[in-house]
Structure formats: C-alpha cells, structure tokens
Protein backbone atom coordinates (compact mmCIF):
# COMPACT_ATOMS: atom_id res chain seq x y z
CA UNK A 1 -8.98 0.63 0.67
CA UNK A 2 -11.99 -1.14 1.71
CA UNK A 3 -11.83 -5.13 1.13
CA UNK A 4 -14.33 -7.32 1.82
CA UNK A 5 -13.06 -11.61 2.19
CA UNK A 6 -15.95 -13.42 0.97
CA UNK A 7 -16.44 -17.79 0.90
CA UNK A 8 -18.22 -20.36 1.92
CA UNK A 9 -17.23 -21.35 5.35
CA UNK A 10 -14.34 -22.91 6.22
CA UNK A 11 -12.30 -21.50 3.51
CA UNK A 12 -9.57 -19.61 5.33
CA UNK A 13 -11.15 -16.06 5.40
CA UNK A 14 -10.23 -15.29 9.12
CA UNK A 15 -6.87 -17.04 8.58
CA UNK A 16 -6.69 -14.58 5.50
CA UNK A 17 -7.64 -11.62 7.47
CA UNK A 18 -5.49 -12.60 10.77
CA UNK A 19 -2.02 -12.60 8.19
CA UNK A 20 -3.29 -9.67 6.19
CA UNK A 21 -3.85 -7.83 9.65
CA UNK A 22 -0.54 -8.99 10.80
CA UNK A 23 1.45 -7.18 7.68
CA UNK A 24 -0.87 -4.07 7.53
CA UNK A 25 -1.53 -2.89 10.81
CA UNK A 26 -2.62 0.10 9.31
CA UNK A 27 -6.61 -1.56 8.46
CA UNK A 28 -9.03 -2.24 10.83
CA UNK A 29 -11.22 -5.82 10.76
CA UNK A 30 -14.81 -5.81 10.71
CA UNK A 31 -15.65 -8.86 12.69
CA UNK A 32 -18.17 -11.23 10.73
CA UNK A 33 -21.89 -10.27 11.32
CA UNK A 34 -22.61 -13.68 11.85
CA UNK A 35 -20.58 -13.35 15.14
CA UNK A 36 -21.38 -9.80 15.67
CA UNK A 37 -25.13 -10.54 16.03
CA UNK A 38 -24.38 -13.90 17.83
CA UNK A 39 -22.26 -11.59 20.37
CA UNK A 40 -25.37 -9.89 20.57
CA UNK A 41 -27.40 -12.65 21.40
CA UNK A 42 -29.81 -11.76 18.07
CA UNK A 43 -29.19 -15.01 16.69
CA UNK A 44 -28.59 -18.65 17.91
CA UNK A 45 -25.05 -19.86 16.27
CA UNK A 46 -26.22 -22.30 13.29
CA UNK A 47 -24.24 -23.70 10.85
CA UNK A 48 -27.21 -23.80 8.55
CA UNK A 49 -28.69 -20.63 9.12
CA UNK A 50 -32.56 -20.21 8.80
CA UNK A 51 -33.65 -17.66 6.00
CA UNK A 52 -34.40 -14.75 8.54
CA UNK A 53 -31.06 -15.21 10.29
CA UNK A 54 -29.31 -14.45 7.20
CA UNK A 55 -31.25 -11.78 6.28
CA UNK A 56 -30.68 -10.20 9.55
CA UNK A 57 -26.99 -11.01 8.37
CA UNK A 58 -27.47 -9.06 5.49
CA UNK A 59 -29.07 -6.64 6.50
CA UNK A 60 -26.29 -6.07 9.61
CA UNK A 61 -23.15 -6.27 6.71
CA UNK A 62 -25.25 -3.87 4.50
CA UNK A 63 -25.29 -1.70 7.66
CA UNK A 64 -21.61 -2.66 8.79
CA UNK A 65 -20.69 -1.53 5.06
CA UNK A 66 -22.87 2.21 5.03
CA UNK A 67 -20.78 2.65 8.67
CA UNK A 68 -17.47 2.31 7.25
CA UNK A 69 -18.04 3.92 3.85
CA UNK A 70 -15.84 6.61 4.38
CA UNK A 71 -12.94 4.77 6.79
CA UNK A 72 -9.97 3.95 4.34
CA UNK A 73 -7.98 1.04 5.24
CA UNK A 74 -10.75 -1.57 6.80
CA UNK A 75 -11.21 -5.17 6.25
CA UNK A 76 -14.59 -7.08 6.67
CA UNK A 77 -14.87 -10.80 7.19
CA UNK A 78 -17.84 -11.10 4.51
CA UNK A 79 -20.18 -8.93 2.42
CA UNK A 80 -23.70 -8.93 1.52
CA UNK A 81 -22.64 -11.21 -1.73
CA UNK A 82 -22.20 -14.07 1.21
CA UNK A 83 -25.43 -13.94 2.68
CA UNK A 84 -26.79 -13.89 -1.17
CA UNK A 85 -25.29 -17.45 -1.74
CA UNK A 86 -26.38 -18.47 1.80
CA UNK A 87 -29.54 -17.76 1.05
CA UNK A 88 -29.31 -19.31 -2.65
CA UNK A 89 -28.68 -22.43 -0.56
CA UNK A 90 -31.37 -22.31 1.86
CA UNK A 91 -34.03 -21.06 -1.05
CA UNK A 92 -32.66 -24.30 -2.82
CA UNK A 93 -33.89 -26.87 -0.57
CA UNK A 94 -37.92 -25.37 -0.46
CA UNK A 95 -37.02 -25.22 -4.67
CA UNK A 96 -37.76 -21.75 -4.67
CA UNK A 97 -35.43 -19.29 -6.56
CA UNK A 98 -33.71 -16.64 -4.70
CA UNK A 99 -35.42 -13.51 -7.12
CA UNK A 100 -38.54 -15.04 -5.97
CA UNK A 101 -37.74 -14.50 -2.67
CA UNK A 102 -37.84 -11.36 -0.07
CA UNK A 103 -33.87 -11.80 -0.43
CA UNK A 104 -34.60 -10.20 -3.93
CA UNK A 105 -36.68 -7.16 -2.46
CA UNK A 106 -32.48 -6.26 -1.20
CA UNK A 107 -30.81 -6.35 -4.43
CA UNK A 108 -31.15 -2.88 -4.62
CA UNK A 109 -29.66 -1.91 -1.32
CA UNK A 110 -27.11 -4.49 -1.94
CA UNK A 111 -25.68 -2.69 -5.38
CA UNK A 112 -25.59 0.44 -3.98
CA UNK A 113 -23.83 -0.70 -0.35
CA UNK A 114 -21.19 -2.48 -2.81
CA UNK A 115 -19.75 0.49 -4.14
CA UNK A 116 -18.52 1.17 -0.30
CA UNK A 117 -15.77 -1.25 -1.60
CA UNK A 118 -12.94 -1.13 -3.41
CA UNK A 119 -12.22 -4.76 -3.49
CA UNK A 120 -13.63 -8.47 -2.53
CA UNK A 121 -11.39 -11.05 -1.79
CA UNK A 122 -13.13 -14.30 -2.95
CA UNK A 123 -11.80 -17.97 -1.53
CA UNK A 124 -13.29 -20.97 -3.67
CA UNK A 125 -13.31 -23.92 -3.20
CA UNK A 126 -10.03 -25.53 -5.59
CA UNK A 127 -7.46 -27.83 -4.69
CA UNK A 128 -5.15 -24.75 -3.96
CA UNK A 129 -7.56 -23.77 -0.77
CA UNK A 130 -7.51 -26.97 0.72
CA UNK A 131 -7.43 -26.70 4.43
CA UNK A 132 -7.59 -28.77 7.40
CA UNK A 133 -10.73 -28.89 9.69
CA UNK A 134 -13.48 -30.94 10.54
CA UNK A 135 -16.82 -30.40 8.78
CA UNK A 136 -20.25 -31.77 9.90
CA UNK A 137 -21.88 -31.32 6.35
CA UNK A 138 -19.22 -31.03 4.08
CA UNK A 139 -22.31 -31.36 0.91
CA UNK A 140 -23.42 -28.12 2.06
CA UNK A 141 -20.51 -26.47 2.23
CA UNK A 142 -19.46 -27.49 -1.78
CA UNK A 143 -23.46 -26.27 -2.39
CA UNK A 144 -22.76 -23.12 -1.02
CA UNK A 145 -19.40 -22.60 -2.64
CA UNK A 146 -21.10 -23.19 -6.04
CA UNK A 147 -23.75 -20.70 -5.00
CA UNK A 148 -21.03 -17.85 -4.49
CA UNK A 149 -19.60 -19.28 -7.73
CA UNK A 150 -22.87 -18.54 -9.89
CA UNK A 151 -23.02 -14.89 -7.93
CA UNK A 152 -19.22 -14.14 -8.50
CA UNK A 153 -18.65 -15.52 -12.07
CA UNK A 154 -21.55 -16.30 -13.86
CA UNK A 155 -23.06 -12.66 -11.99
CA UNK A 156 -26.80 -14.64 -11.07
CA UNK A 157 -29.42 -12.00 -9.67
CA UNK A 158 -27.59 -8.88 -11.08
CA UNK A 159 -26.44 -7.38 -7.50
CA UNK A 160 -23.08 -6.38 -8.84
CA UNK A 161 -23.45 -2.12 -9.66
CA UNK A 162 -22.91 -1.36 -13.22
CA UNK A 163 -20.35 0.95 -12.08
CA UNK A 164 -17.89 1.81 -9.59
CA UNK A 165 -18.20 -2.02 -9.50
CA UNK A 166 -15.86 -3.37 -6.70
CA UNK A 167 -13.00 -5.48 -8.06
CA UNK A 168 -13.41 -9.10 -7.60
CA UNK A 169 -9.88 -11.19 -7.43
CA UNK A 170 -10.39 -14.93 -6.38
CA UNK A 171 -7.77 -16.04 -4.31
CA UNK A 172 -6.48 -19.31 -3.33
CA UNK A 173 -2.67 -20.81 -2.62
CA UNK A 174 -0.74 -20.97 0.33
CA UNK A 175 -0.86 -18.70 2.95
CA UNK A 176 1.82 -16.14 1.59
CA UNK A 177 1.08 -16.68 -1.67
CA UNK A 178 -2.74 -15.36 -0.85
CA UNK A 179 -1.30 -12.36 1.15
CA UNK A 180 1.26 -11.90 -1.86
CA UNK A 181 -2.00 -11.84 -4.10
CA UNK A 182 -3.87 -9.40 -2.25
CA UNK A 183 -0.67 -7.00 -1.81
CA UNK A 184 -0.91 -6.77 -5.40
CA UNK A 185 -4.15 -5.45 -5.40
CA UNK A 186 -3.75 -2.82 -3.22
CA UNK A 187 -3.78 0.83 -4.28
C-alpha cells in the first residue's frame, strides 16, 4: 500500500510513521518535502512558510508521489492535501481565497497524483491527539488544522478524484491505539 500521514504540525505524524516503521519493516518512509528541500538547501526552514515555499512543497510531494507510484509498501510524511491547507492559511491572512490563487492552477495535478495512494492517514487536532511540545504560535497551528479540516471533511476546492479516491481514516488515540487503527486499514 501507499499511505500518506497528513496534519498540521506538531500532531504526531513522524511519531506515527517512526512506530508504524518499527512494526512493518517491510515499507519504506518518504521523508517530508519540507525537510527534503531544506536538506537541499532550496528553502530556508520556516515555521510559517511563504506561499512559494509551499508551492515548491507541493510541487516536490506531487513529484515524490509520481516517483513512488508503482513501489508497494511506502509511507510519506505528508501529501499535496498538506500544502493545500498550508496554503489556505497563508492565502487567509492577504484575505484572498485559495481557488483564486496560483495554488488553484494545481488542483488538477493534485487529483490525479492522489490516486498514487491507497490511503491518507489524517491526525486532527482532538483531545485524543494531545501531545507534548512547545509551540511558538500555537493560533496558527489550530488555523491550519481547521484548514485540513474544511479540505478533508467538508472536501473545499474539489482536489479529491472522483474515483479511485484514496481512503481517508482520521486517526487520533494513543500511540498503539493509532498503529492498531492503521493495521486495520491495511490490505
């Protein structure tokens, strides 16, 4: 399978991905692009990321996802969805919609890349997914977890395909009781 872990930051996605890793050494994780393209030295490491540094993002994970298409037990640390609601966020602030945006000029690309997957792992923000850390803007974090909210259940800016539509599970508990989840998802 191909699975995607998609959130707003400081969720537990990599903490997801380490344990799933851990019990299925069989799949291979697809570092973040956000990392990838800082290892790079293509973008400075931001927090708040400026509206071309996450669509380099996207473009990368629409890239990253086209590469692995045909690999069959892979794991990526986000999807394009991520960048969407990113972007939502930073679109947000100027009061500018994200359809009216360049963003929107991807949702094409973006529907058909998401059929690479089989399934996308989202982490909400709940009580369940509460996690320790320290958080510089923790106003923008809640924004951008209602952004991937509007994308992943209320389906704003249509870049889900109509089929062969990854499954979308929204997972959130414990640590074993997220891996537990997730195991029952496989094929």
């Amino acid at each position: 399978m191909r699975i995607a872990v998609s959130g707003t930051h400081f969720i537990g996605k990599s903490t997801l991905i380490e344990d799933f890793i851990k019990k299925h050494p069989e799949y291979q994780s697809e570092i973040e692009p956000y990392y990838k393209l800082q290892n790079k030295k293509s973008i400075e490491l931001s927090l708040e990321s400026s509206l071309d540094s996450l669509l380099e993002q996207l473009d990368y994970s629409i890239h990253q996802l086209n590469e692995c298409k045909n690999e069959k037990n892979v794991i990526f640390d986000r999807c394009p969805v991520d960048f969407i609601a990113y972007a939502m966020c930073a679109l947000d602030e100027d009061d500018i919609d994200v359809n009216d945006s360049e963003i929107s000029e991807r949702f094409p690309d973006i529907k058909a890349t998401l059929n690479n997957l089989d399934l996308i792992l989202f982490l909400p923000i709940t009580k369940e997914n509460s996690i320790d850390y320290t958080e510089e803007n923790p106003t923008y974090r809640k924004l951008a977890d209602k952004c991937f909210k509007k994308l992943y259940r209320e389906g704003n800016c249509d870049i889900f395909p109509r089929y062969n539509h990854p499954k979308v599970i929204e997972i959130y508990g414990d640590r074993l009781t997220r891996i537990k989840t997730v195991e029952s998802h496989l094929i």
